[in-house]
Protein backbone atom coordinates (compact mmCIF):
# COMPACT_ATOMS: atom_id res chain seq x y z
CA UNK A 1 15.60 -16.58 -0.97
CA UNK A 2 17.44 -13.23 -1.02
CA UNK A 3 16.00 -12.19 -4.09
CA UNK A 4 12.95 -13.31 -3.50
CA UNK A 5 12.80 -11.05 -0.23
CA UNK A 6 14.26 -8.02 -2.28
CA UNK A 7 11.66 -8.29 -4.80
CA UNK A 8 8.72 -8.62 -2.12
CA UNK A 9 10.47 -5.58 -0.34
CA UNK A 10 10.03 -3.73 -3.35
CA UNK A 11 6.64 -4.46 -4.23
CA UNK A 12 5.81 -3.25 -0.89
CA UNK A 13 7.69 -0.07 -1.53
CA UNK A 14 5.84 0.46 -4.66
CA UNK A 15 2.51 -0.23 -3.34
CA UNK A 16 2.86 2.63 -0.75
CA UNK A 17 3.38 4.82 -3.87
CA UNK A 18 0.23 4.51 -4.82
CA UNK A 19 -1.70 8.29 -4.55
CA UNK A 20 -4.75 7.75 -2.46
CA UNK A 21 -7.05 9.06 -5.42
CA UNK A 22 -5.94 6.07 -7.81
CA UNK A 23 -7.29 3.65 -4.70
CA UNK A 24 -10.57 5.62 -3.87
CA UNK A 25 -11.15 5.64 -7.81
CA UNK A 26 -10.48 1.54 -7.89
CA UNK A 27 -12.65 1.03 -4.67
CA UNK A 28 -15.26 2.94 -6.36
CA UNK A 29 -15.31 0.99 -9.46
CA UNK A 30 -15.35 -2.13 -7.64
CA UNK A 31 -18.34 -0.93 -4.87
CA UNK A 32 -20.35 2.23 -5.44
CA UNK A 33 -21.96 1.99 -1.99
CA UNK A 34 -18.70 1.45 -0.01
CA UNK A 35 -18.14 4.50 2.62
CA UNK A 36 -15.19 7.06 1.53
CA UNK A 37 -11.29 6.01 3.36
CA UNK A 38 -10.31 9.28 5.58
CA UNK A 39 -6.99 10.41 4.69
CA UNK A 40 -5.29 8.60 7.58
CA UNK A 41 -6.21 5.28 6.47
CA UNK A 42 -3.70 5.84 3.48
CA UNK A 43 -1.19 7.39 5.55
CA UNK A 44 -1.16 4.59 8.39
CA UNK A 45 -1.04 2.10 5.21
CA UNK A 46 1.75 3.65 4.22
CA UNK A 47 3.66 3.36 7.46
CA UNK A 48 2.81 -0.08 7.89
CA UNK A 49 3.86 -0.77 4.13
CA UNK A 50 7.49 0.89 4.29
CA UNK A 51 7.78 -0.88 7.78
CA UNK A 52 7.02 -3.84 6.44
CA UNK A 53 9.37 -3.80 3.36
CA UNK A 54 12.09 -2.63 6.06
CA UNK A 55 11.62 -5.26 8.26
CA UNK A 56 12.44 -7.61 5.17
CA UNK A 57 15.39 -5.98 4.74
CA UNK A 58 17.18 -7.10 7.48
């Protein structure tokens, strides 16, 4: 169960990595007509990803 949590700790951690252009670019591809993210949407989804993989942690 430990290592299960680790690992889902660190695909969390990873996914925040992710530069906003390579998800805009992906979105894109998958719906032309979908409105443009602001910045702050990747930003909060950020916070809420490394919180996330925190709160596993413990």
């Amino acid at each position: 169960m430990i290592i299960f949590l680790f690992v889902l700790a660190a695909l969390l951690v990873l996914m925040a990595c992710i530069k906003a252009d390579r998800v805009r670019s992906w979105r894109e591809s998958l719906n032309p007509s979908a409105p443009d993210l602001p910045g702050v949407a990747f930003v909060v989804g950020r916070a809420v990803l490394i919180l996330m993989a925190g709160r596993l942690r413990r």
